[in-house]
Protein backbone atom coordinates (compact mmCIF):
# COMPACT_ATOMS: atom_id res chain seq x y z
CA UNK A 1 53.87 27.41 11.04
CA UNK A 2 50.74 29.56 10.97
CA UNK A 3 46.77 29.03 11.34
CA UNK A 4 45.95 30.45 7.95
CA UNK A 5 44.74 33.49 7.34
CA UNK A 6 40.90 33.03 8.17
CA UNK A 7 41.61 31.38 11.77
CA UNK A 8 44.44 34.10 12.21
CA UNK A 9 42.39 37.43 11.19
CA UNK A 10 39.55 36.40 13.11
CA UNK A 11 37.32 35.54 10.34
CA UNK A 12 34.16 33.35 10.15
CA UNK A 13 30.40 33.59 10.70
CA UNK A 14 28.84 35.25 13.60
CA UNK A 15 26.04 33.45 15.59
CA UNK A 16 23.62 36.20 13.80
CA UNK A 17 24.92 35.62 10.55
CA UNK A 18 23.84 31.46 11.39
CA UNK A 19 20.73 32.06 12.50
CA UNK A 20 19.64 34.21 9.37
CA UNK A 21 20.33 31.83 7.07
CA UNK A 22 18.59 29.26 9.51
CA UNK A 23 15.45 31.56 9.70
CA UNK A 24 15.65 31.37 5.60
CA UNK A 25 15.92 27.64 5.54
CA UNK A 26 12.88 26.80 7.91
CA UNK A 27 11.05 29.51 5.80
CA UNK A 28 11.98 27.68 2.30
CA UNK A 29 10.95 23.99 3.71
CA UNK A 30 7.78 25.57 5.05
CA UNK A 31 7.14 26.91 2.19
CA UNK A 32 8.05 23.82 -0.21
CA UNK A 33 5.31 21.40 0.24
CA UNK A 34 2.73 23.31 -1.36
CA UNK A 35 5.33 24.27 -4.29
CA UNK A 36 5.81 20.78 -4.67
CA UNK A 37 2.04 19.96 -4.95
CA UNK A 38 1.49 22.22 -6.72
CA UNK A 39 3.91 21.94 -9.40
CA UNK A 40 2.96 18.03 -9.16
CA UNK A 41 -0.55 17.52 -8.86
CA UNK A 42 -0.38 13.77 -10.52
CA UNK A 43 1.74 13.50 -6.98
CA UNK A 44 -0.75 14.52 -4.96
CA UNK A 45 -3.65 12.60 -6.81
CA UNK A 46 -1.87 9.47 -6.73
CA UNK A 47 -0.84 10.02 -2.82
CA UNK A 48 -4.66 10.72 -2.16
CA UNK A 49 -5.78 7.49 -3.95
CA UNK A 50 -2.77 5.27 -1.59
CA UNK A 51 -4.84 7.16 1.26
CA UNK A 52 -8.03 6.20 0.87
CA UNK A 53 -7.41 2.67 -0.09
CA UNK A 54 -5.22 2.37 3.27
CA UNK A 55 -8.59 3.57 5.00
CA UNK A 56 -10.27 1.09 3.35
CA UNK A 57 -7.82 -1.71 3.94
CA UNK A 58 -8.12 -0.37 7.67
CA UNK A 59 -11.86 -0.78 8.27
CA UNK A 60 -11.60 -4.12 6.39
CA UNK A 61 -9.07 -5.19 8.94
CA UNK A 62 -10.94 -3.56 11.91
CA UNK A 63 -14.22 -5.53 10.48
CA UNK A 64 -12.09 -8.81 10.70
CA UNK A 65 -10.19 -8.41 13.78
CA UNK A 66 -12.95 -7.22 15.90
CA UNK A 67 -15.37 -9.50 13.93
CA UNK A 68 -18.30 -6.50 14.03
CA UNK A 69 -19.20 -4.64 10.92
CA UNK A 70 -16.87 -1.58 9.94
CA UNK A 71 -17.55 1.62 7.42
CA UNK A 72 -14.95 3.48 5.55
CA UNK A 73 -17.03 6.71 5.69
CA UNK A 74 -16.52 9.43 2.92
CA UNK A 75 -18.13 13.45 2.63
CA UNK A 76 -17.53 14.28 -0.89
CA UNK A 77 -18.32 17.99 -0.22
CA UNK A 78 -16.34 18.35 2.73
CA UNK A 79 -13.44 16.52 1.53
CA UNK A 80 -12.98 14.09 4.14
CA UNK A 81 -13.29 10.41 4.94
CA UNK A 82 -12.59 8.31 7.94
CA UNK A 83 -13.59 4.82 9.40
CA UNK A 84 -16.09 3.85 12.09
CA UNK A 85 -14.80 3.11 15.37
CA UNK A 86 -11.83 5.01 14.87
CA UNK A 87 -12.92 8.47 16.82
CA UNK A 88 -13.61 11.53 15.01
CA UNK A 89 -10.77 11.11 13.39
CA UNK A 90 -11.17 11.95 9.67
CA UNK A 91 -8.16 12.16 6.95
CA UNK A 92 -8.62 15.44 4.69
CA UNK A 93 -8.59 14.82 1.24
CA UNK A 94 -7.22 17.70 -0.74
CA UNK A 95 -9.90 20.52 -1.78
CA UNK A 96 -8.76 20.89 -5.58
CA UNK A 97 -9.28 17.06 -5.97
CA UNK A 98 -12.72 15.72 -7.43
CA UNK A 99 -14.45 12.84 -5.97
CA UNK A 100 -16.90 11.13 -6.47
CA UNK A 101 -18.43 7.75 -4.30
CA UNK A 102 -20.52 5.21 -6.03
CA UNK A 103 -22.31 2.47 -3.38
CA UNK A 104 -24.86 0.72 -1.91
CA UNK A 105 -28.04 2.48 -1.53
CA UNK A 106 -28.23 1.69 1.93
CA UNK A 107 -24.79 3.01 3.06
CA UNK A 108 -25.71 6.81 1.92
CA UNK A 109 -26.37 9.18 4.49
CA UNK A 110 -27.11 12.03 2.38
CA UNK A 111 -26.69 12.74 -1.36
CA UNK A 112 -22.55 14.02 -0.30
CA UNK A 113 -21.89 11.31 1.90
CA UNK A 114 -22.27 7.37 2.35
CA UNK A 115 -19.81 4.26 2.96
CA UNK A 116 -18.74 1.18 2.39
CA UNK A 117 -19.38 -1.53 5.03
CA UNK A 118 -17.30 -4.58 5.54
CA UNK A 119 -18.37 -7.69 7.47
CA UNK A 120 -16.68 -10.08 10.00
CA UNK A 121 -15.98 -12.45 6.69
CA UNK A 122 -14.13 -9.86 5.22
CA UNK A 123 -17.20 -9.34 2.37
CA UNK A 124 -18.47 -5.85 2.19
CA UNK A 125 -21.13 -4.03 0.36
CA UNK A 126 -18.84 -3.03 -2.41
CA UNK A 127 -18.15 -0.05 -4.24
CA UNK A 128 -15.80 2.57 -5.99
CA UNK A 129 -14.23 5.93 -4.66
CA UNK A 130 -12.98 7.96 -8.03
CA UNK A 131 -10.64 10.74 -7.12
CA UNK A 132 -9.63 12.98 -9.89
CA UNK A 133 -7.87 16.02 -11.16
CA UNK A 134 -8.32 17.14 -14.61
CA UNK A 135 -8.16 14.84 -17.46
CA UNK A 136 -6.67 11.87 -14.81
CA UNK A 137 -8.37 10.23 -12.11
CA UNK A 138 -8.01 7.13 -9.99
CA UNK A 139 -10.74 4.34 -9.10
CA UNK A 140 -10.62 2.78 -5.25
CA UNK A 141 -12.73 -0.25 -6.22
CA UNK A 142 -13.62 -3.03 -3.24
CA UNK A 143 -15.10 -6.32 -4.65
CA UNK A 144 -18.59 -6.86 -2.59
CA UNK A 145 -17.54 -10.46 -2.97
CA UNK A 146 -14.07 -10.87 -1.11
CA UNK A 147 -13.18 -7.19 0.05
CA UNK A 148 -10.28 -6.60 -1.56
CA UNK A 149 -9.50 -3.06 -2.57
CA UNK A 150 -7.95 -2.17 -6.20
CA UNK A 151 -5.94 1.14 -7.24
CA UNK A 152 -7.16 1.70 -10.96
CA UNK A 153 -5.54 4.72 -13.13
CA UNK A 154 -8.61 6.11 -14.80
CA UNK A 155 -9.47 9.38 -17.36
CA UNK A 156 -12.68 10.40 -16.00
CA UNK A 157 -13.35 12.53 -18.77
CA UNK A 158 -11.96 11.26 -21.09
């Protein structure tokens, strides 16, 4: 009874051979976000909006568990937004993406960036974050009222 003809003739795949085609593997899944986000900007719009309501949902919660006022701050230049209290710590928002913040007069900064302020009570100062690409967009609305933050699919100009 033999080992078959591979095993027996010494065949296989030298330790070279494996790390080549690793090498062109780690290159390909380097390489494959961007494809991806590129080929699927809705993707990418949609994971942006998820983003920057969980930032608002966090300074909500940071607002109501430290019971001190908290700002989801936004640059709509510099593409980046983050919440007070947090650090320095800012989430980029990608560059390709429009938005746009509508809100209180008194949380602007400059004419590129402002907040939105929530309150021990959960209330906040209210407001809209519209992030778009092309014809589709998404609103981030948060009810001055009671806080709470809404995903809305929007056509900007449309």
């Amino acid at each position: 009874m033999g080992l078959g003809p591979d095993v027996a003739s010494g065949r296989g795949f030298t330790l070279v051979e494996l790390l080549v085609v690793l090498a062109i593997v780690v290159v390909v899944l380097a390489t494959a976000p961007p494809l991806v986000a590129n080929a699927f900007p809705g993707v990418e719009l949609k994971s942006t909006a998820r983003q920057l309501a969980a930032g608002l949902r966090t300074a909500r919660e940071r607002a109501l568990v430290v019971q001190a006022d908290a700002v989801f701050e936004i640059e709509v230049e510099e593409h980046w937004f983050g919440v007070s209290g947090g650090g320095d710590r800012r989430t980029a928002i990608p560059e390709r993406l429009g938005v746009k913040l509508v809100t209180a007069d008194q949380e602007l900064a400059s004419q590129t960036r402002g907040g939105i302020r929530f309150f021990p009570d959960g209330s906040s100062t209210g407001g809209r974050v519209t992030v778009s690409y092309g014809e589709r967009g998404y609103d981030i609305g948060v009810d001055w009222l009671t806080g709470r933050i809404r995903i809305q699919e929007v056509h900007p100009h449309g």
